[in-house]
Protein backbone atom coordinates (compact mmCIF):
# COMPACT_ATOMS: atom_id res chain seq x y z
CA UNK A 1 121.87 116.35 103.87
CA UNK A 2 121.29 112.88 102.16
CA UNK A 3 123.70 111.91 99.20
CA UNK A 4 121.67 112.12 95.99
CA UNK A 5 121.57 109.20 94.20
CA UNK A 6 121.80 108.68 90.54
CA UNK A 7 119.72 105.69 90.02
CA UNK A 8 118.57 104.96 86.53
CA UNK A 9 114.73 103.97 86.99
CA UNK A 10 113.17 103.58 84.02
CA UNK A 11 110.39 100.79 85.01
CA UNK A 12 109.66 103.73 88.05
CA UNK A 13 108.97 106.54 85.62
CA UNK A 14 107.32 104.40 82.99
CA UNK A 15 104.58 102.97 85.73
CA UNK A 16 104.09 106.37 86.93
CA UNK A 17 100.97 107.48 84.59
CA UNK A 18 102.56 105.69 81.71
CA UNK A 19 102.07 102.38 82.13
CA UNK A 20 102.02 100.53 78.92
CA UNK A 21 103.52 102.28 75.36
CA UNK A 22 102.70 105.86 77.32
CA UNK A 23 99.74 105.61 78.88
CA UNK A 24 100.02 108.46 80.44
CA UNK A 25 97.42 109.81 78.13
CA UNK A 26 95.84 106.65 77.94
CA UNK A 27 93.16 107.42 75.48
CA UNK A 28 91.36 109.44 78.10
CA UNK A 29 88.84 111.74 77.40
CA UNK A 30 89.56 115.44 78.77
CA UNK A 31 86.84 116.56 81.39
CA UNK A 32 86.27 119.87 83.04
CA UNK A 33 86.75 119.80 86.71
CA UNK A 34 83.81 121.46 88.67
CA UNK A 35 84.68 124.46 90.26
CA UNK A 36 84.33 123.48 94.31
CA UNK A 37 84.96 125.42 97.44
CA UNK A 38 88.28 124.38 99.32
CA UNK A 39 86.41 121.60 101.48
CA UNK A 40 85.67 123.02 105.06
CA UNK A 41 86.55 120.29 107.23
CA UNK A 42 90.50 121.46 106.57
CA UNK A 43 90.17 125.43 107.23
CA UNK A 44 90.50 124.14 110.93
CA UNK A 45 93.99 122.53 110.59
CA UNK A 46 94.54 125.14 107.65
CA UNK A 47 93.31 128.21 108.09
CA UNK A 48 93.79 131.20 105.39
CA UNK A 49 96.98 133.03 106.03
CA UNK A 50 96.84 136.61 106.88
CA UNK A 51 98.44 137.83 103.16
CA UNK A 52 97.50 136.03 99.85
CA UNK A 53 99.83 133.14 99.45
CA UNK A 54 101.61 132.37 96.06
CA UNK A 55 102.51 128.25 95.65
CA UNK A 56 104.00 126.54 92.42
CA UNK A 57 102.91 123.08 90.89
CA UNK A 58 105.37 121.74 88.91
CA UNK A 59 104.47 119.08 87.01
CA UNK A 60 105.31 117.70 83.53
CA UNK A 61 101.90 116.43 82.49
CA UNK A 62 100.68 116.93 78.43
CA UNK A 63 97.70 116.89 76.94
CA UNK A 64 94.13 115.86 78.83
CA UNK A 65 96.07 115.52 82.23
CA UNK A 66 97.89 118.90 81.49
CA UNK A 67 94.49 120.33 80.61
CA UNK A 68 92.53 119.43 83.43
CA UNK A 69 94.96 120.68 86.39
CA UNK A 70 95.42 123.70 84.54
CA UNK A 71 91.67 124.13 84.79
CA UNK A 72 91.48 122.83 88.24
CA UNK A 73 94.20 125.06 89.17
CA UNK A 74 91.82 127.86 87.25
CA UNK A 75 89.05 127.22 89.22
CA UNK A 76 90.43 127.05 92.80
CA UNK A 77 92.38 130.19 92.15
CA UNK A 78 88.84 131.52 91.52
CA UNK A 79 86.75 130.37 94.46
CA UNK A 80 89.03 132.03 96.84
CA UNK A 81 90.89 135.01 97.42
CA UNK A 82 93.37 133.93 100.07
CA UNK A 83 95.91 131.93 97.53
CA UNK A 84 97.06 131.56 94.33
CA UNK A 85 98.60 128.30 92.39
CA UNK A 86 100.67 128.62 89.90
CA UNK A 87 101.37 125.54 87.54
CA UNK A 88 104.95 125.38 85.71
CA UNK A 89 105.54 122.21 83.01
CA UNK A 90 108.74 120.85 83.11
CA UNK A 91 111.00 118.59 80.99
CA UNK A 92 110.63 115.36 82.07
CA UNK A 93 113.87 114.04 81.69
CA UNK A 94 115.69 114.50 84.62
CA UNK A 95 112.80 116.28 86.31
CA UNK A 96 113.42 114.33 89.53
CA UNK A 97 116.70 115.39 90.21
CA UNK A 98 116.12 118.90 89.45
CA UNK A 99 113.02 118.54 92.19
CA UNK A 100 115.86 117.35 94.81
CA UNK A 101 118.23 120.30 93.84
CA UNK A 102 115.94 123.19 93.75
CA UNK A 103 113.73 121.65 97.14
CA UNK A 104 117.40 121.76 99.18
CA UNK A 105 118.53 125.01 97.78
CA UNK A 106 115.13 126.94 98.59
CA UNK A 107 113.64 127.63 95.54
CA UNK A 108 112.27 124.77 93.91
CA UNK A 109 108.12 123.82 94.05
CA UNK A 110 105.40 123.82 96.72
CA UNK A 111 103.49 120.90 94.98
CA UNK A 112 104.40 117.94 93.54
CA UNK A 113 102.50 114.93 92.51
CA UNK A 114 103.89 111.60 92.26
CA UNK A 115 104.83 108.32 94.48
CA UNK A 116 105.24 108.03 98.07
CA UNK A 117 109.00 106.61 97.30
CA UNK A 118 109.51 110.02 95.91
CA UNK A 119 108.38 112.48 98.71
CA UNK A 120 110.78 109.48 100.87
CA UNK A 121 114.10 111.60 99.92
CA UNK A 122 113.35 114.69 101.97
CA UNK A 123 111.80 113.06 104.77
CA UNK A 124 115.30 113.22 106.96
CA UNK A 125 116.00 116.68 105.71
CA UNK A 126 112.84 117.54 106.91
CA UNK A 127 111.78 118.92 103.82
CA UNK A 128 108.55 117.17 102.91
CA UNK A 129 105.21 118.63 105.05
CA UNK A 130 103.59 115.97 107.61
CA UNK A 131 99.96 116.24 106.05
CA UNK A 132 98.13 114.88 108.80
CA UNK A 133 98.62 118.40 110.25
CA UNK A 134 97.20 120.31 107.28
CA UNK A 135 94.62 118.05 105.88
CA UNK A 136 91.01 117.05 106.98
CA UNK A 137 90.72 114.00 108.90
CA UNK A 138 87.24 113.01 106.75
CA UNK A 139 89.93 113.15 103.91
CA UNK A 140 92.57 111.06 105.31
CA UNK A 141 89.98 108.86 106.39
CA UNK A 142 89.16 107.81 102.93
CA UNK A 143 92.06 105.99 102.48
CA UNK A 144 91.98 102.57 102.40
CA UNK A 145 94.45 100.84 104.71
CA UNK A 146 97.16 99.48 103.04
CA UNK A 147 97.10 102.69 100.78
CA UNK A 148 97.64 104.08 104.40
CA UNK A 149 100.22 102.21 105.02
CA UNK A 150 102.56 103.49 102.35
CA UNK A 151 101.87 106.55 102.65
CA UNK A 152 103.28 106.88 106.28
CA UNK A 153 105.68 104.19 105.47
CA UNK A 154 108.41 106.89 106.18
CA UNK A 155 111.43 106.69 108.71
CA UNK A 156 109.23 108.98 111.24
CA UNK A 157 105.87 107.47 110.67
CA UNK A 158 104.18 110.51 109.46
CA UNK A 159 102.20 111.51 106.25
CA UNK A 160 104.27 112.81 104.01
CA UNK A 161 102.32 112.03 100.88
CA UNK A 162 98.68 112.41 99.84
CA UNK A 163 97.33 109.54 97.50
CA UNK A 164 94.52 110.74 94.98
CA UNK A 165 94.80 107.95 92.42
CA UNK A 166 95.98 104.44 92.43
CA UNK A 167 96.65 101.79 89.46
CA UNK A 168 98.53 98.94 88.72
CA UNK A 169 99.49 96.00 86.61
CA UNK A 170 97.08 93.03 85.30
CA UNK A 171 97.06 89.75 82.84
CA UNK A 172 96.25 90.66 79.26
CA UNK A 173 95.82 87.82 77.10
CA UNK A 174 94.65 86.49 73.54
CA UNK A 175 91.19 85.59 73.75
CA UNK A 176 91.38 84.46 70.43
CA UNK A 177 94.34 82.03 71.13
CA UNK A 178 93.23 81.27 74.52
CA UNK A 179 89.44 80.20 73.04
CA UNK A 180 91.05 78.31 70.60
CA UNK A 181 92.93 75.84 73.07
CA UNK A 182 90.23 76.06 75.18
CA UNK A 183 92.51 78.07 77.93
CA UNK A 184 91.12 80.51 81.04
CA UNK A 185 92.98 83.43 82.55
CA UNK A 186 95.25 81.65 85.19
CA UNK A 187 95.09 81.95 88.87
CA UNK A 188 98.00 81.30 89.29
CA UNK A 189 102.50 81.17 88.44
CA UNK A 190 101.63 77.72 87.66
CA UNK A 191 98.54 77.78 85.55
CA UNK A 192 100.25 80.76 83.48
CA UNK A 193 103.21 78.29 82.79
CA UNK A 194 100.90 75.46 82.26
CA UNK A 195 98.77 77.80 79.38
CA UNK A 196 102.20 78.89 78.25
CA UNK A 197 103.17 75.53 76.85
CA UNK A 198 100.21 74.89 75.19
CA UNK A 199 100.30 78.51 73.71
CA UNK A 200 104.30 77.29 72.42
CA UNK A 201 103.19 74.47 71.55
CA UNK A 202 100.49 75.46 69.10
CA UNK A 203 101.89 78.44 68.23
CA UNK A 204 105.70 78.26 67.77
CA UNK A 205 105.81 81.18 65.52
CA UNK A 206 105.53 83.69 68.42
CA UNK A 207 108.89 84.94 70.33
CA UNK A 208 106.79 83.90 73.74
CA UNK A 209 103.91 82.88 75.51
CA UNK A 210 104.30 85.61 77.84
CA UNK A 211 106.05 88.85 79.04
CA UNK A 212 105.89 91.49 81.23
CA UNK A 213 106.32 95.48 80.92
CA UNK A 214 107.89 95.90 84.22
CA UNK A 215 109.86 93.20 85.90
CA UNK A 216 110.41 95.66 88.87
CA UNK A 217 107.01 95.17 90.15
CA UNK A 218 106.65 91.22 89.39
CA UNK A 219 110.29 91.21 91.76
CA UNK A 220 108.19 92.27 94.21
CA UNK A 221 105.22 90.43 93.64
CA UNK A 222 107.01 87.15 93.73
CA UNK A 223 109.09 87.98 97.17
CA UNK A 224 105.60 89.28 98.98
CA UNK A 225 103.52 86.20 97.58
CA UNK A 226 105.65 84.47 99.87
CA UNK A 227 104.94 86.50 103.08
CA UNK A 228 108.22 88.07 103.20
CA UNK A 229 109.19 91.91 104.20
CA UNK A 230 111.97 93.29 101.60
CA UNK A 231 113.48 94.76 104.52
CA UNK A 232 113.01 96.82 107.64
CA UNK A 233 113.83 100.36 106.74
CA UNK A 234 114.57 101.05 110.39
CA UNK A 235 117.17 98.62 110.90
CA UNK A 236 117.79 97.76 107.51
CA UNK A 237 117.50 94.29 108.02
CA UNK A 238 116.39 92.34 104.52
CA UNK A 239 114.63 89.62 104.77
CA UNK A 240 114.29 88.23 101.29
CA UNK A 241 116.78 86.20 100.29
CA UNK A 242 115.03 82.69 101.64
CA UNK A 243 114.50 79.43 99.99
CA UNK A 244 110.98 80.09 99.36
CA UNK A 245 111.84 83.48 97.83
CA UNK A 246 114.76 81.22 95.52
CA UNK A 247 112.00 79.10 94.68
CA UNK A 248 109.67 81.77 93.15
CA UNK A 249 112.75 82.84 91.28
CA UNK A 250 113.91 79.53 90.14
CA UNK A 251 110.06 78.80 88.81
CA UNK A 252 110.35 82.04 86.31
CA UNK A 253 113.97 81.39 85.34
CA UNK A 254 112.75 78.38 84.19
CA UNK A 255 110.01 79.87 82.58
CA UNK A 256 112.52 82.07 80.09
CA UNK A 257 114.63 79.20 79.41
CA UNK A 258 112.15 76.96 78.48
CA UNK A 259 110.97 79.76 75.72
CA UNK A 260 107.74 80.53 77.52
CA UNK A 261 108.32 83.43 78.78
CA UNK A 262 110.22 86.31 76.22
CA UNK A 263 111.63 89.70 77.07
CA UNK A 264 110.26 92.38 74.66
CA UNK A 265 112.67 94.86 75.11
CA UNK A 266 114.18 93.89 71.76
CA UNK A 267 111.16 94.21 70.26
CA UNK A 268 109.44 96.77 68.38
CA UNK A 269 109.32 99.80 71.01
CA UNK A 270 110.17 97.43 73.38
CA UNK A 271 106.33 97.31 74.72
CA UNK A 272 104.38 94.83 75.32
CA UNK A 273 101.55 96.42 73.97
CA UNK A 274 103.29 96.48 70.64
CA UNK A 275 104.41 92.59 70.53
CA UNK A 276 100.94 92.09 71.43
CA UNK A 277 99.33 94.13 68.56
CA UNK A 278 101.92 92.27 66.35
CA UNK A 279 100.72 88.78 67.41
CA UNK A 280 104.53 88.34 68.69
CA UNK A 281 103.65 87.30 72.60
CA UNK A 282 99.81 86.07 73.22
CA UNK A 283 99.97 87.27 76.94
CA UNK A 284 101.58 89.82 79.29
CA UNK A 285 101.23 91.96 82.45
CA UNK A 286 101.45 95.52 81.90
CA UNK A 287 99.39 98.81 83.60
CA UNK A 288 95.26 98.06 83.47
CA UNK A 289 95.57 101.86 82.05
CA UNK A 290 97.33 100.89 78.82
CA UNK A 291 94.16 99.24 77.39
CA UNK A 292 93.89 102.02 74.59
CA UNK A 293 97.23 101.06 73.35
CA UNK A 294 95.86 97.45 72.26
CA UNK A 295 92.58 97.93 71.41
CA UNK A 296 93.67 97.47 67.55
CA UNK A 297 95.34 94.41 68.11
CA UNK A 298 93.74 90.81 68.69
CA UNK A 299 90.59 90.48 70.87
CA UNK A 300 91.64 90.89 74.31
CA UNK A 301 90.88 89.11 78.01
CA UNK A 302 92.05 90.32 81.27
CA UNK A 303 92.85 88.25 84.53
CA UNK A 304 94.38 89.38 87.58
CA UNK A 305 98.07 89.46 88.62
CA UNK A 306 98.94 85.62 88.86
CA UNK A 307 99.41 84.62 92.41
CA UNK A 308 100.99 81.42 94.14
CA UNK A 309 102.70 81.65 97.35
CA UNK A 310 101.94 82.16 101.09
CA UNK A 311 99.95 85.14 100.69
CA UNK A 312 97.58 86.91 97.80
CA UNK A 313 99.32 89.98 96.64
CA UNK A 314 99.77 92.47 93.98
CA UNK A 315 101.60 95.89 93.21
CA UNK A 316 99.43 98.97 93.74
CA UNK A 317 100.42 102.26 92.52
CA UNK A 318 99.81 105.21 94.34
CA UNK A 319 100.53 108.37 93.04
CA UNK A 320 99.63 111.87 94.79
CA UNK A 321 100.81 114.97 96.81
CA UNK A 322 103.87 115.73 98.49
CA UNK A 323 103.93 119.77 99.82
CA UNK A 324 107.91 120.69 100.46
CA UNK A 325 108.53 122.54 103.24
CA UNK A 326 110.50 125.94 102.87
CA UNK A 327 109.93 127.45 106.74
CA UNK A 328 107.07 129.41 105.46
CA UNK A 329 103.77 128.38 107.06
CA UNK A 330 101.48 130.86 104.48
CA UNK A 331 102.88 128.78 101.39
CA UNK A 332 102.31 125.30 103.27
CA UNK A 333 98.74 126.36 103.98
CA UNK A 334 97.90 127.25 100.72
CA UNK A 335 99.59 124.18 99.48
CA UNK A 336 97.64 122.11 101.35
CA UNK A 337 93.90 123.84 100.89
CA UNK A 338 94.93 123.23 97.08
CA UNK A 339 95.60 119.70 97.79
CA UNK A 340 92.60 119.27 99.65
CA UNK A 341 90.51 120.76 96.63
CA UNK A 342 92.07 118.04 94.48
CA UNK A 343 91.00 115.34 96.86
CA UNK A 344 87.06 116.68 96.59
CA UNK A 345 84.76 114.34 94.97
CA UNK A 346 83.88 115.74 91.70
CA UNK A 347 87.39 117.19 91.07
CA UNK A 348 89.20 113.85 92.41
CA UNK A 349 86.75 111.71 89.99
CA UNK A 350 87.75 114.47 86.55
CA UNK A 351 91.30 113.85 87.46
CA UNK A 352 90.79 110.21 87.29
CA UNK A 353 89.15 110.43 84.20
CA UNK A 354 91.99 112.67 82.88
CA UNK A 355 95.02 110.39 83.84
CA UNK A 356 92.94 106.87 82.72
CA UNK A 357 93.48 105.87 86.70
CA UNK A 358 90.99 104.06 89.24
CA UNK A 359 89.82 106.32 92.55
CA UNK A 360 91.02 105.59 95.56
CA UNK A 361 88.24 107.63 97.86
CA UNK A 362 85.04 106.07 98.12
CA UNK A 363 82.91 109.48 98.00
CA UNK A 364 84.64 109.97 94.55
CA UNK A 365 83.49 106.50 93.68
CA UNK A 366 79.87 107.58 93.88
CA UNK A 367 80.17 110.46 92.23
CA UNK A 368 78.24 110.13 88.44
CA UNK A 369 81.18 111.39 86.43
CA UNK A 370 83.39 108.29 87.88
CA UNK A 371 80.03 105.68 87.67
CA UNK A 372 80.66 107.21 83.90
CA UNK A 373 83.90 106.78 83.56
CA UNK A 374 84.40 103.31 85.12
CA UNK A 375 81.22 101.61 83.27
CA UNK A 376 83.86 101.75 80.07
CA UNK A 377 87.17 100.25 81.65
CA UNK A 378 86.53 96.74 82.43
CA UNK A 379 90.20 96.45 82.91
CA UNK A 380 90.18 98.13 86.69
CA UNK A 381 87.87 95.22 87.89
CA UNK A 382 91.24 92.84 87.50
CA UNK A 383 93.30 95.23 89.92
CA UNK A 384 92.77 92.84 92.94
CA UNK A 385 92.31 95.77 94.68
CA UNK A 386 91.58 93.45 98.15
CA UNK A 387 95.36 92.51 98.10
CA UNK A 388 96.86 95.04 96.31
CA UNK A 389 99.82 96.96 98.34
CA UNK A 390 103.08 98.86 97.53
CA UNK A 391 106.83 98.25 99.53
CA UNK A 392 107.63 100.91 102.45
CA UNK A 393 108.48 103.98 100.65
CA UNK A 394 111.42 104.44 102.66
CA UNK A 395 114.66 104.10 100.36
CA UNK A 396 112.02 102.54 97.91
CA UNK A 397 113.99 103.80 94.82
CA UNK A 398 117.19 101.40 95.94
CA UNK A 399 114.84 98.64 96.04
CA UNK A 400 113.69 99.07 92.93
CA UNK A 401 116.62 99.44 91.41
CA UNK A 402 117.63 95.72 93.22
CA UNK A 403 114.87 94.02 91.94
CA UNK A 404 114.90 95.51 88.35
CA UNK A 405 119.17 94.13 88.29
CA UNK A 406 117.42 90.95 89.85
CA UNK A 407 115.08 89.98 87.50
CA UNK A 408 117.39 91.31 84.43
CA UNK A 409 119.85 88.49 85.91
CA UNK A 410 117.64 85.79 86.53
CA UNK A 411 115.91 86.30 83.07
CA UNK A 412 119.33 86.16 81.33
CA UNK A 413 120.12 82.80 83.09
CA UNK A 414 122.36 83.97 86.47
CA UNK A 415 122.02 80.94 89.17
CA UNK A 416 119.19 82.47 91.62
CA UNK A 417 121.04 82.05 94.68
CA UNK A 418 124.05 84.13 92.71
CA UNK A 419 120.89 86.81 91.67
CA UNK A 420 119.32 87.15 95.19
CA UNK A 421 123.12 87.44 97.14
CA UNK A 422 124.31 90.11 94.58
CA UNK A 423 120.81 92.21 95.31
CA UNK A 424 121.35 91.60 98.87
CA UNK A 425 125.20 93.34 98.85
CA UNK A 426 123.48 95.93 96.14
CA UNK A 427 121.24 97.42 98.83
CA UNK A 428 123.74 97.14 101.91
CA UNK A 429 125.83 98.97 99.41
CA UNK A 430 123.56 101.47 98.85
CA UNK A 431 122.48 101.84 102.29
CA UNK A 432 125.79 102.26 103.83
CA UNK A 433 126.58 105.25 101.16
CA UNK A 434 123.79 107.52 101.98
């Protein structure tokens, strides 16, 4: 069994359906999922067990997101006879460690929904279903292909996880400030610094031009705008500390010592929704779902993810289903004809709607109620969905943790070279110990 790490990941858990100042209810309205026959292509790989089949959900969801799988679970309990779901909320403090305790002693969930990176701990321990056995091939097919790739980005190349939504982060900025000096969204690392000045020098009152909700994911968006792995979770070779990694580095430490860029966690809630609202930054990059937690504050653009680099690219978050596997084959099939309701059309697009997230299956794209839904959140056309990807999931919560100690040291003036070599020895560290 795999050491279990205690890792304190609070970027990870805020991006999950949280994004910015908890938008994890994200000002979404709460819609009633239609009631739709387990889809038909799976009962092939899946077929109903020969006694009724009990599985547990946990989940620790509130409000319209709580809601709506409680009615989704409602529904596909009643269009079949052959298995029954069973939700159970759960604190979420601490939730995913008592996941990893109760999955190795026996008795913890069937279903759980969150990131690939997650469902990554019990792939060695066997613990985690491979998917591609369970679910329909029309559904797996839906996925695009670098959502693909995570999601059998695991140490045995399998599908261990189920996307059903993805998000991610984008440039908010102060239209009013921006039309003012005559400024556009930038591009790019450089044209953000560029508008930055300007911003400081017009408007010295603010703590910063910019700043960003989670420096975990613009870590990683600097190291794979230059074309560089983070490491090869086979060999555990890693692969980013390079000059033109440095560089990317160097350019933001600047950045925060030059007063153009500001860390808000000092601030107010320590959002950067909040300093926005409070005219205290004019620009930062936070979840495209946290656009109900500004909409009282300043008149507001959006831009993409800045690029510069080798290569275009920019975090995508993909949450979805991981089924744990307890040697029963009844619960795993029931499991995964619930999971393959979720993925259908109507009930994927009402779960979209619930958790304020963009679709990731093109048949739920042209369903009406996400047509609906999307015609009012500008804010997902700035996902740069074309580039978008995520890190291998494999040991992805150890990378995290590096870059989030990588940034916090580079923002708080640590030589880069001194930032990127203690990151490097952070992950061998944390490699060798498992």
């Amino acid at each position: 069994m795999k050491k279990i790490f205690s890792i304190t990941l609070a970027g990870l858990m805020l991006l999950g359906l949280t994004g910015c100042n908890n938008a994890n209810n994200g000002g979404a309205a709460t819609t009633t999922p239609a009631t739709a026959e387990p889809a038909a292509e799976a009962t092939a790989a899946a077929e109903a067990p020969a006694e009724k089949a009990t599985v547990t959900i946990w989940h620790s969801y509130t409000d319209a997101q709580q809601e709506y799988l409680e009615k989704a679970i409602a529904d596909f309990n009643a269009s079949q006879d052959a298995y029954e779901v069973v939700a159970e909320s759960q604190p979420r403090d601490g939730l995913q460690d008592k996941i990893y305790q109760a999955v190795m002693a026996g008795n913890g969930p069937d279903l759980y929904f969150d990131y690939a990176s997650t469902a990554a701990r019990y792939v060695e321990d066997n613990k985690v279903v491979d998917l591609s056995q369970y679910i329909s091939a029309d559904t797996i097919a839906q996925l695009p292909e670098k959502v693909k790739e995570e999601a059998t980005s695991f140490v045995d190349g399998k599908l261990h996880h189920l996307p059903m939504v993805s998000s991610g982060p984008i440039f908010f900025y102060n239209k009013v400030i921006y039309d003012e000096l005559g400024l556009t969204a930038p591009q790019t690392w450089a044209e953000l610094i560029e508008n930055c000045r300007k911003i400081k020098a017009a408007h010295p009152e603010m703590e910063g031009a910019f700043a960003m909700d989670s420096t975990t994911d613009v870590a990683n968006t600097l190291i794979f705008q230059t074309g560089n792995k983070m490491y090869d979770p086979e060999t555990k070779e890693i692969f980013f500390n390079t000059p033109e990694v440095a560089a990317q580095f160097q350019m933001i430490q600047d950045a925060f010592k030059e007063g153009l860029f500001t860390d808000v966690s000092g601030l107010n809630d320590g959002y950067c929704s909040s300093a926005y609202k409070n005219e205290q930054i004019a620009s930062f990059i936070g979840s495209a779902a946290g656009v109900p937690y500004i909409a009282d504050g300043p008149e507001h653009g959006f831009g993409i993810v800045p690029q510069g680099g080798a290569v275009e690219w920019a975090p995508a978050w993909n949450r979805g289903m991981m089924i744990f596997d307890y040697g029963d084959e009844n619960r795993v099939k029931a499991a995964a004809a619930f999971t393959e309701y979720f993925a259908t059309p109507e009930v994927n697009a009402g779960w979209c709607v619930a958790v304020n997230y963009p679709a990731l299956y093109k048949r739920t794209m042209e369903t009406q109620t996400y047509k609906d839904f999307v015609a009012g959140n500008e804010s997902f056309e700035y996902l740069n969905a074309d580039v978008a990807g995520a890190p291998s999931a494999t040991d992805n919560n150890i990378i995290r943790t590096a870059m989030t100690n990588l940034m916090a040291e580079v923002s708080g003036g640590t030589p880069v070279q001194e930032a990127l070599d203690a990151a490097v020895e952070f992950i061998e560290d944390e490699l060798a110990a498992q």
